[in-house]
C-alpha atoms as a PDB file:
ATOM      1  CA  UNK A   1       0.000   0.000   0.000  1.00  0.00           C
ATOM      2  CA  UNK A   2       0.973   2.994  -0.843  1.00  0.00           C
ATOM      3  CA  UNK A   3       2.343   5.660   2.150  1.00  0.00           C
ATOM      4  CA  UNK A   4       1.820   8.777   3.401  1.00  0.00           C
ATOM      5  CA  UNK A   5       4.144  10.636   5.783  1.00  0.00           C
ATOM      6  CA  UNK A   6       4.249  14.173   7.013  1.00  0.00           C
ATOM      7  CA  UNK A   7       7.043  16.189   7.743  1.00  0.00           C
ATOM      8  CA  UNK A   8       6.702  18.861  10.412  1.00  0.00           C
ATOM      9  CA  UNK A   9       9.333  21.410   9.338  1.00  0.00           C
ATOM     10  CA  UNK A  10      11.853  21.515   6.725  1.00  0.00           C
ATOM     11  CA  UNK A  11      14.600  20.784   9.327  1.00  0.00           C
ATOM     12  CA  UNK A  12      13.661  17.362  10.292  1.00  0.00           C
ATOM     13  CA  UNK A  13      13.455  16.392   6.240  1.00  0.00           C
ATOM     14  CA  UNK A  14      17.087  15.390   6.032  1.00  0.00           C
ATOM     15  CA  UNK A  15      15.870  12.634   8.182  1.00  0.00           C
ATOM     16  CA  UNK A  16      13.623  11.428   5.330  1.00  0.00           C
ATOM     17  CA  UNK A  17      14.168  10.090   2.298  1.00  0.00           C
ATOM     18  CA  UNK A  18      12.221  12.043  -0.875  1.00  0.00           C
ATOM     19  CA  UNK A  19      13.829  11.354  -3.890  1.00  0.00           C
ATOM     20  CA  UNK A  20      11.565   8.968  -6.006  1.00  0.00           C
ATOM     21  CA  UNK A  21       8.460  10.595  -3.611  1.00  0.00           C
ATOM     22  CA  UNK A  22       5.916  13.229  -4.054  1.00  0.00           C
ATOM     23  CA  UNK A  23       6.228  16.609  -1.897  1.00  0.00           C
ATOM     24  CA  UNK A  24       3.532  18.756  -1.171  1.00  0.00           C
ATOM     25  CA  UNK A  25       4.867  21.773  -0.155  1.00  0.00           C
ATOM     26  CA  UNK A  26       2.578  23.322   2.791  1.00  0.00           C
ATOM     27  CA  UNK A  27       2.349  27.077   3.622  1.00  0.00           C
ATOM     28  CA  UNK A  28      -1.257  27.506   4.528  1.00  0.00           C
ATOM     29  CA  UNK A  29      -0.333  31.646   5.931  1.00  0.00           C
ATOM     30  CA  UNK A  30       0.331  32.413   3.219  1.00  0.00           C
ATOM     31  CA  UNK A  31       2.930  31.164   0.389  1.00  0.00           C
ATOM     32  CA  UNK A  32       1.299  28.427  -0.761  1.00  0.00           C
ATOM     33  CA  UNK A  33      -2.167  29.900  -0.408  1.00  0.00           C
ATOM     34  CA  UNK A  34      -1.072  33.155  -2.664  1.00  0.00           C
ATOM     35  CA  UNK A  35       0.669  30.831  -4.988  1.00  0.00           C
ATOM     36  CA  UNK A  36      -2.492  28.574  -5.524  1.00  0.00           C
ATOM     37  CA  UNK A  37      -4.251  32.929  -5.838  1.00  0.00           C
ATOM     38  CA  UNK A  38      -2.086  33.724  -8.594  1.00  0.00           C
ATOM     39  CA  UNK A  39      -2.177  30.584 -10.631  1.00  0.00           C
ATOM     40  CA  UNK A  40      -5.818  31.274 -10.649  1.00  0.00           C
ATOM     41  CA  UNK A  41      -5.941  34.943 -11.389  1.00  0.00           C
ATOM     42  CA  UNK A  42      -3.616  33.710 -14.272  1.00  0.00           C
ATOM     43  CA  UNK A  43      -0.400  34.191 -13.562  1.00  0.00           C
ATOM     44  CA  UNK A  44       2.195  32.392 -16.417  1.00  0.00           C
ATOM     45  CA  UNK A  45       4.821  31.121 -13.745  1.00  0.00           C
ATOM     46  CA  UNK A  46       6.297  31.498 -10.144  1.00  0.00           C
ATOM     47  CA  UNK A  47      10.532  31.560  -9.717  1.00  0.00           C
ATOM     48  CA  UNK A  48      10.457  31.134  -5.634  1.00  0.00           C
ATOM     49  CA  UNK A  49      14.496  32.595  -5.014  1.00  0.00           C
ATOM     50  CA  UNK A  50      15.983  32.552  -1.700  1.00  0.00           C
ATOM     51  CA  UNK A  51      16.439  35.856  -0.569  1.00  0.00           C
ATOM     52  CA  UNK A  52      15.148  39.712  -1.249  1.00  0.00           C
ATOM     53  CA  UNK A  53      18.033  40.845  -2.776  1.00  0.00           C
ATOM     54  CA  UNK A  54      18.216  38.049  -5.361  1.00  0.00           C
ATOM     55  CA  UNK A  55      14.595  38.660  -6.245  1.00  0.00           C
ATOM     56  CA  UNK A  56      15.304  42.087  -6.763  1.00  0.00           C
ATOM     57  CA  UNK A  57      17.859  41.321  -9.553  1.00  0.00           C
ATOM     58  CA  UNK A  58      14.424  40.267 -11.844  1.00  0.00           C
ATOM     59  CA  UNK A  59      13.049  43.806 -11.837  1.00  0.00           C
ATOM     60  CA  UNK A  60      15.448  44.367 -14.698  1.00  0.00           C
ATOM     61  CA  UNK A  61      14.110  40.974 -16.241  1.00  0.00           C
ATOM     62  CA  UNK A  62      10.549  41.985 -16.999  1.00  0.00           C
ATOM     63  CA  UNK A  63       9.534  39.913 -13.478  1.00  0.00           C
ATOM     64  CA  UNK A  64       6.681  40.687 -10.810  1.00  0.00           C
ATOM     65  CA  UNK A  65       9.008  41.095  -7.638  1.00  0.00           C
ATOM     66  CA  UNK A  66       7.073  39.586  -4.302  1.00  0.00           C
ATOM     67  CA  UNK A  67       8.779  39.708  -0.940  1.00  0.00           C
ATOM     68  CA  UNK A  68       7.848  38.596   2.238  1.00  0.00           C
ATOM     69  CA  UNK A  69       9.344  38.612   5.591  1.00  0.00           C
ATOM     70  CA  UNK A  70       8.162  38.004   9.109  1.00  0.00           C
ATOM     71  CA  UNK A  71       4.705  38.933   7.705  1.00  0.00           C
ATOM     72  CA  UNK A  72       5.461  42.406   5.629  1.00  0.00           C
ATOM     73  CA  UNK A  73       6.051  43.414   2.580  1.00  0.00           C
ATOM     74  CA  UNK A  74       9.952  43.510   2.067  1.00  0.00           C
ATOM     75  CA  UNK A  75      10.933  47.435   1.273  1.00  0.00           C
ATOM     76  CA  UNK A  76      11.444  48.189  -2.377  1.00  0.00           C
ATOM     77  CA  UNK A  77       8.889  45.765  -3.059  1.00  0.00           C
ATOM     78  CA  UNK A  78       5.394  45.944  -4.379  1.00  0.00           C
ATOM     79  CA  UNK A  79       3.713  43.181  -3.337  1.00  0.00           C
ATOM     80  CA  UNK A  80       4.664  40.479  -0.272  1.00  0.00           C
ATOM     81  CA  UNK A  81       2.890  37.539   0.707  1.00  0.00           C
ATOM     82  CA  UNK A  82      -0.649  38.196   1.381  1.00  0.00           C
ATOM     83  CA  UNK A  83      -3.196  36.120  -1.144  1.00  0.00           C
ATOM     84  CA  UNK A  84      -5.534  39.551  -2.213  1.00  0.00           C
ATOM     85  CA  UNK A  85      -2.648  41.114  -3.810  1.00  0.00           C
ATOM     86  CA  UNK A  86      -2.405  38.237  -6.310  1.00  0.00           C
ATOM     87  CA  UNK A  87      -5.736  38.772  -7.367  1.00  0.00           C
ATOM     88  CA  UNK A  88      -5.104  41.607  -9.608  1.00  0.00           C
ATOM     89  CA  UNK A  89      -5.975  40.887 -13.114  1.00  0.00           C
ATOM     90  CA  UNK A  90      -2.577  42.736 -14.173  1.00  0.00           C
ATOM     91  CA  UNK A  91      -1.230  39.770 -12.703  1.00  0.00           C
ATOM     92  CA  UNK A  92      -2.395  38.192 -15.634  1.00  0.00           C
ATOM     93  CA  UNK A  93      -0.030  36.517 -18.156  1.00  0.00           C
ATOM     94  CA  UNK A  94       2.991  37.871 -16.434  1.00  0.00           C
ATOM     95  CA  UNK A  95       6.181  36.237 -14.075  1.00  0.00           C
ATOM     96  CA  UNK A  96       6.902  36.228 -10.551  1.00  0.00           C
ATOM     97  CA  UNK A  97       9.822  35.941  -8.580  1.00  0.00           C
ATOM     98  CA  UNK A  98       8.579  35.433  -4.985  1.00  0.00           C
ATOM     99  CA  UNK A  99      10.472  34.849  -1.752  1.00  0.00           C
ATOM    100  CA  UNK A 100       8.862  34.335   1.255  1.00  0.00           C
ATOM    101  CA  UNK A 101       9.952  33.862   4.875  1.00  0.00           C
ATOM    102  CA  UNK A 102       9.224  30.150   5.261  1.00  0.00           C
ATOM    103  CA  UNK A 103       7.505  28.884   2.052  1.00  0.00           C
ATOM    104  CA  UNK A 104      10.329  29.174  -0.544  1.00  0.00           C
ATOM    105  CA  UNK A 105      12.218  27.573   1.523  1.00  0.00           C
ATOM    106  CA  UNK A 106      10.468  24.556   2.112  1.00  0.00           C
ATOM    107  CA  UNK A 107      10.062  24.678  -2.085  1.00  0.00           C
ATOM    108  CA  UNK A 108      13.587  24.635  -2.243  1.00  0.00           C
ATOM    109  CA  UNK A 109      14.813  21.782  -0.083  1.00  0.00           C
ATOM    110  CA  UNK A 110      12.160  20.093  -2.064  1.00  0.00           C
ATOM    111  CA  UNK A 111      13.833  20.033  -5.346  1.00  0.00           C
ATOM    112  CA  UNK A 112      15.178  16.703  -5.110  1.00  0.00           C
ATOM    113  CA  UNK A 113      11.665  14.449  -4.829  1.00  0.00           C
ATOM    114  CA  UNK A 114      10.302  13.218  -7.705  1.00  0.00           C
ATOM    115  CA  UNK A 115       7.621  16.206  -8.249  1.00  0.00           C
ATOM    116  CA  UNK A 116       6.982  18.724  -5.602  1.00  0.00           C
ATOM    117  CA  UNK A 117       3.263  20.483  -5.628  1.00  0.00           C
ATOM    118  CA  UNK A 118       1.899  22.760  -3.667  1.00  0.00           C
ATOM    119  CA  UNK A 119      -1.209  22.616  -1.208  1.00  0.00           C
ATOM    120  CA  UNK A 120      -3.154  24.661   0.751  1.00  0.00           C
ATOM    121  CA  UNK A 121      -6.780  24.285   1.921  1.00  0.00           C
ATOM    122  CA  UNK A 122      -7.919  26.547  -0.892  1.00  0.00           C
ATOM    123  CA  UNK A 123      -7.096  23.826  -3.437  1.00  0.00           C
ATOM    124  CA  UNK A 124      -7.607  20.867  -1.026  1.00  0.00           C
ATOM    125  CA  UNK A 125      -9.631  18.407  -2.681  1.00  0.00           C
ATOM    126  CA  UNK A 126      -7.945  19.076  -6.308  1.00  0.00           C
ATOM    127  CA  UNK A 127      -4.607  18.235  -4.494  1.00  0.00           C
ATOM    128  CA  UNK A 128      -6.394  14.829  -3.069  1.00  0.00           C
ATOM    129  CA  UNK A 129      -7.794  13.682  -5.657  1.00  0.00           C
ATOM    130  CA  UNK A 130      -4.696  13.901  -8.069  1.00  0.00           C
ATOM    131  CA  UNK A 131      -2.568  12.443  -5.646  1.00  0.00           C
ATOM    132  CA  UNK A 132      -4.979   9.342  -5.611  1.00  0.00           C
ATOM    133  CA  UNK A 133      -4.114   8.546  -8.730  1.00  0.00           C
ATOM    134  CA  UNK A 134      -0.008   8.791  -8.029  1.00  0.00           C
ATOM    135  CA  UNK A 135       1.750   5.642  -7.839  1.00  0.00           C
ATOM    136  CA  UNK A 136       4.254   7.270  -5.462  1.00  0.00           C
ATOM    137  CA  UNK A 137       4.688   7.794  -1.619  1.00  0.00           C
ATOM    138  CA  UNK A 138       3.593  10.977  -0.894  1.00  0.00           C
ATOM    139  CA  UNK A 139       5.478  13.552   1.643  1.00  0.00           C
ATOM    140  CA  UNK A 140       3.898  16.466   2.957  1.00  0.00           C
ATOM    141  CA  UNK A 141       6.242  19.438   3.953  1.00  0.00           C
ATOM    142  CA  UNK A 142       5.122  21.809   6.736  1.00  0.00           C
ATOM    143  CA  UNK A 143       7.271  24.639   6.011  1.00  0.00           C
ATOM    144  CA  UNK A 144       6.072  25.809   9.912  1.00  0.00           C
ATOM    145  CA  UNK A 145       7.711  28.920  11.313  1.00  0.00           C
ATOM    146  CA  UNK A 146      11.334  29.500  10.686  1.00  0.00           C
ATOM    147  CA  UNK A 147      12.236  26.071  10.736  1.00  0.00           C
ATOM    148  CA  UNK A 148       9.837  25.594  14.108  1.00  0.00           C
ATOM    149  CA  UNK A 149       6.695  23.797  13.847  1.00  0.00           C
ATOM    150  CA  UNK A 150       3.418  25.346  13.573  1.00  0.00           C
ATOM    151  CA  UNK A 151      -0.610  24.546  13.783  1.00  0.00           C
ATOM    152  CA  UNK A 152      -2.106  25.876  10.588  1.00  0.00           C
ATOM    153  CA  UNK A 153       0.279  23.811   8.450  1.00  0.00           C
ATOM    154  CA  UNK A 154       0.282  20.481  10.505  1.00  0.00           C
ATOM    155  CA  UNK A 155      -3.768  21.039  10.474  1.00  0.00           C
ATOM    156  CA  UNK A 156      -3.606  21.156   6.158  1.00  0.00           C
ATOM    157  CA  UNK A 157      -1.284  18.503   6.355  1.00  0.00           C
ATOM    158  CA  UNK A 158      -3.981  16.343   8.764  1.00  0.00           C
ATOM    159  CA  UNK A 159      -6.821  17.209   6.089  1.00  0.00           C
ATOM    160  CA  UNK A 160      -4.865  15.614   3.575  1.00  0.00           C
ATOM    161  CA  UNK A 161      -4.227  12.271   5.449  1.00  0.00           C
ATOM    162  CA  UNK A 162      -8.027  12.212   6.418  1.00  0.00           C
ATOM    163  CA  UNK A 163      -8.603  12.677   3.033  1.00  0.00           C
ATOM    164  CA  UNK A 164      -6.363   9.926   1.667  1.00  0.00           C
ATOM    165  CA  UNK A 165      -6.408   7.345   4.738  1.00  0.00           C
ATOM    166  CA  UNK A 166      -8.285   4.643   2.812  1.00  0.00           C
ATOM    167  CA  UNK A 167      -5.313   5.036  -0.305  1.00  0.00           C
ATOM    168  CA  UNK A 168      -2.525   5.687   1.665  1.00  0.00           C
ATOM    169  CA  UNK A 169      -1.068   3.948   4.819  1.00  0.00           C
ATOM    170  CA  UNK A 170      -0.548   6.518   7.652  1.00  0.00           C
ATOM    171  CA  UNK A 171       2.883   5.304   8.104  1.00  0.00           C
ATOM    172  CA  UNK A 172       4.074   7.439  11.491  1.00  0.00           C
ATOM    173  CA  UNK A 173       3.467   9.019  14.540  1.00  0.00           C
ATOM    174  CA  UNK A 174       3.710  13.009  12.576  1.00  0.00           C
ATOM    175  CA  UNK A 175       0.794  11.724   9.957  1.00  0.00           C
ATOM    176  CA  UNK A 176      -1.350   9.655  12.843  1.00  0.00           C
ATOM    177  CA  UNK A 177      -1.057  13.116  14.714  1.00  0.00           C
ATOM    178  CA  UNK A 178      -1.522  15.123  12.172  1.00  0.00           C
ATOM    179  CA  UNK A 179      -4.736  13.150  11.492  1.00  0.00           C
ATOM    180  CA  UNK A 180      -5.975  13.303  14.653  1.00  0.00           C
ATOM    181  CA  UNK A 181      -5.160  17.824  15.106  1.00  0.00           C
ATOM    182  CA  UNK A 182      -7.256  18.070  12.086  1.00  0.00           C
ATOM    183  CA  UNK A 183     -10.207  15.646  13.554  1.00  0.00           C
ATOM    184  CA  UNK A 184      -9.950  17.710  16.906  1.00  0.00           C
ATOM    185  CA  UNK A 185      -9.955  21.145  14.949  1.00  0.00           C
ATOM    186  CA  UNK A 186     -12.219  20.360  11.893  1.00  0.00           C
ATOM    187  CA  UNK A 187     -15.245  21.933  13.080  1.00  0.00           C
ATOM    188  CA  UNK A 188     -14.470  25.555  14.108  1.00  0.00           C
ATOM    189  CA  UNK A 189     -10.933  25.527  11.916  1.00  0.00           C
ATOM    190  CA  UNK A 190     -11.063  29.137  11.781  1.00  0.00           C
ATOM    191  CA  UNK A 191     -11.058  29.364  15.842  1.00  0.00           C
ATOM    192  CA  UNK A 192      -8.586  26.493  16.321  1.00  0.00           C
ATOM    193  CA  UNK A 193      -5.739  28.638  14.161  1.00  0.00           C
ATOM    194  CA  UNK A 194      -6.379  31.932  16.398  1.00  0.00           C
ATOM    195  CA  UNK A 195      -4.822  30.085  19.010  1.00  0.00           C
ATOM    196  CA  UNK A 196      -1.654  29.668  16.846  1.00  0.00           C
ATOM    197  CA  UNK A 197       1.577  32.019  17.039  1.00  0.00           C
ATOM    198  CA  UNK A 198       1.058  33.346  13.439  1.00  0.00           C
ATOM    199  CA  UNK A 199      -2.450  34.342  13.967  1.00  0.00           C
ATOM    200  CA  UNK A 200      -1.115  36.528  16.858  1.00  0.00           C
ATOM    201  CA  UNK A 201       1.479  37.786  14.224  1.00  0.00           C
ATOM    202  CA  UNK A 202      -1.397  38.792  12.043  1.00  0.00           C
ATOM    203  CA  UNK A 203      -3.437  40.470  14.200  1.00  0.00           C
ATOM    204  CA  UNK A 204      -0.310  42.847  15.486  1.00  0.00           C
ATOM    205  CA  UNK A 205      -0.008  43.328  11.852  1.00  0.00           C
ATOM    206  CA  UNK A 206      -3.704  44.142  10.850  1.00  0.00           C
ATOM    207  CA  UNK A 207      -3.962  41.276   8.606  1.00  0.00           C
ATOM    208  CA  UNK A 208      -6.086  38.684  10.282  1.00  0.00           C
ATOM    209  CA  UNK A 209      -8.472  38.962   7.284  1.00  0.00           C
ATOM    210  CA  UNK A 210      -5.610  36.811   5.255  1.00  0.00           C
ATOM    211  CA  UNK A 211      -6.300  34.376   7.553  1.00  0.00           C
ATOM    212  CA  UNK A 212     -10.215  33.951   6.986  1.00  0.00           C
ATOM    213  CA  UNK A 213      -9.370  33.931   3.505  1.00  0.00           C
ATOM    214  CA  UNK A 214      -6.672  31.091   3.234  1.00  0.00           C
ATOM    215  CA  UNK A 215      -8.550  28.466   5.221  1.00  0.00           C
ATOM    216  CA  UNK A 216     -11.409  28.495   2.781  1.00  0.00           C
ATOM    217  CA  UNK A 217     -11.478  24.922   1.698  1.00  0.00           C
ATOM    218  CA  UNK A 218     -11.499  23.971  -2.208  1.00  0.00           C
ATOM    219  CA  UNK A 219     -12.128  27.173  -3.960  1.00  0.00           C
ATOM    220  CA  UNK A 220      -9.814  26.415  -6.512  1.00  0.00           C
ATOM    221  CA  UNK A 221      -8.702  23.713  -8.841  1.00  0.00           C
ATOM    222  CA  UNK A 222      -5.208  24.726 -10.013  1.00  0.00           C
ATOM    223  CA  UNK A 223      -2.542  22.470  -8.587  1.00  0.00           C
ATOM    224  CA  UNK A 224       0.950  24.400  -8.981  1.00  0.00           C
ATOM    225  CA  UNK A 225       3.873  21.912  -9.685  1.00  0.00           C
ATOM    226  CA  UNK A 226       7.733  22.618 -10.037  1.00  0.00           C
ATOM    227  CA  UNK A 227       8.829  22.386 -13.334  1.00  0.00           C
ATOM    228  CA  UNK A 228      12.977  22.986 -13.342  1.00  0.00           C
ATOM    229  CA  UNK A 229      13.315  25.850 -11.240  1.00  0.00           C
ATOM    230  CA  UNK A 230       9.374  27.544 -11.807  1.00  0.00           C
ATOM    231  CA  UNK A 231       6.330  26.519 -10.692  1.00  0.00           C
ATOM    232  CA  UNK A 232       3.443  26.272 -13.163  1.00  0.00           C
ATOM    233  CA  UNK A 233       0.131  25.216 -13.303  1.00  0.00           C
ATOM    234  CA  UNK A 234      -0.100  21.789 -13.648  1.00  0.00           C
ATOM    235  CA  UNK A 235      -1.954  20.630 -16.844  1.00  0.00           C
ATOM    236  CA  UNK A 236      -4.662  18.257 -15.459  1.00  0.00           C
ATOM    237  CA  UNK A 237      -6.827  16.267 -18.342  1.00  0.00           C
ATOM    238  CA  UNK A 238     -10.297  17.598 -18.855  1.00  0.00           C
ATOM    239  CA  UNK A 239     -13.205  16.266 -18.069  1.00  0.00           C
ATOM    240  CA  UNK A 240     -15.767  14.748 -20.299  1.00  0.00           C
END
């Protein structure tokens, strides 16, 4: 049968093997939310870089610059990491290089699986229901807080094993508990991630609405996958 695991941060996943695996790459507030945003505003591709000032070199390149850290908008920078400012239809057609705090870095210790997608609640059941149909062991990355865990992540990454437990064996302690915060939180999700550490972040930042927004579950079809070093939207076959 196949497996499921989850990883809680990106520093325990040297202690896991990925290559030959899938990765989702979790960032529920807000990376991989306002990536799944932009794919379906219609954005072309995503270049997640490391740090600000390599980002800033693709100004000159014709790029969408988006930087994020500890919650703001990086100066210099037009947009950050909150999932309403990738809903402008400008965004349409163009590039972006993003880097984010925690979830381009998760993306990039990623690179070695054998595909690495990214999930968030908004495109929840889309994410489930291709990874059915994978032949591969699946890892889910929490890309937490600075290398820390955190809820909202481990909660996403609980959805998906409730979603998949009949498919997939729960195969450790992380994806049993995992399973069972999401069970225990299901109900009033919303309330259960105002306890967390980033939700207190948000609200001394004025941005709890970001929240509310990025646990909306399966808004959204797109599934971004990393193809070379961008992400795209995956090509899915139709329906019909």
């Amino acid at each position: 049968m196949k497996q499921i695991d989850v990883v809680l941060t990106p520093a325990m996943l040297p202690l896991y093997q990925i290559e030959g695996k899938v990765v989702v790459v979790i960032d529920i507030l807000r990376a991989t939310s306002s990536i799944c945003v932009a794919f379906n505003t219609g954005v072309q591709k995503i270049l997640p870089v490391s740090t600000p000032e390599e980002c800033a070199t693709y100004q000159y390149k014709g790029f969408v610059c988006a930087a994020e850290r500890d919650g703001m908008v990086v100066d210099g920078f037009d947009i950050g990491n909150s999932p309403f400012s990738y809903m402008d239809e400008n965004l349409k057609g163009r590039n972006i290089a993003l880097t984010t705090t925690n979830g381009t870095y998760a993306i990039e210790h990623a690179r070695h699986a054998a595909i690495v997608v990214i999930g968030s609640f908004l495109n929840l059941q889309a994410i489930c229901t291709w990874l059915m149909k994978q032949n591969n062991d699946v890892i889910l990355l929490c890309a937490g807080w600075k290398n820390k865990f955190n809820l909202e992540d481990t909660l996403f990454a609980g959805a998906v094993c409730c979603h998949l437990k009949k498919e997939f064996s729960l195969c450790s302690d992380a994806s049993i508990a995992a399973s069972d915060l999401f069970m225990l939180a299901k109900d009033n999700l919303y309330g259960y991630i105002l306890k967390s550490s980033h939700a207190h972040r948000f609200k001394k930042l004025n941005i709890e609405r970001d929240i509310e927004f990025c646990l909306q579950q399966s808004i959204f079809t797109e599934i971004p996958v990393l193809s070379g070093d961008y992400l795209i939207k995956m090509e899915l076959p139709q329906r019909g």
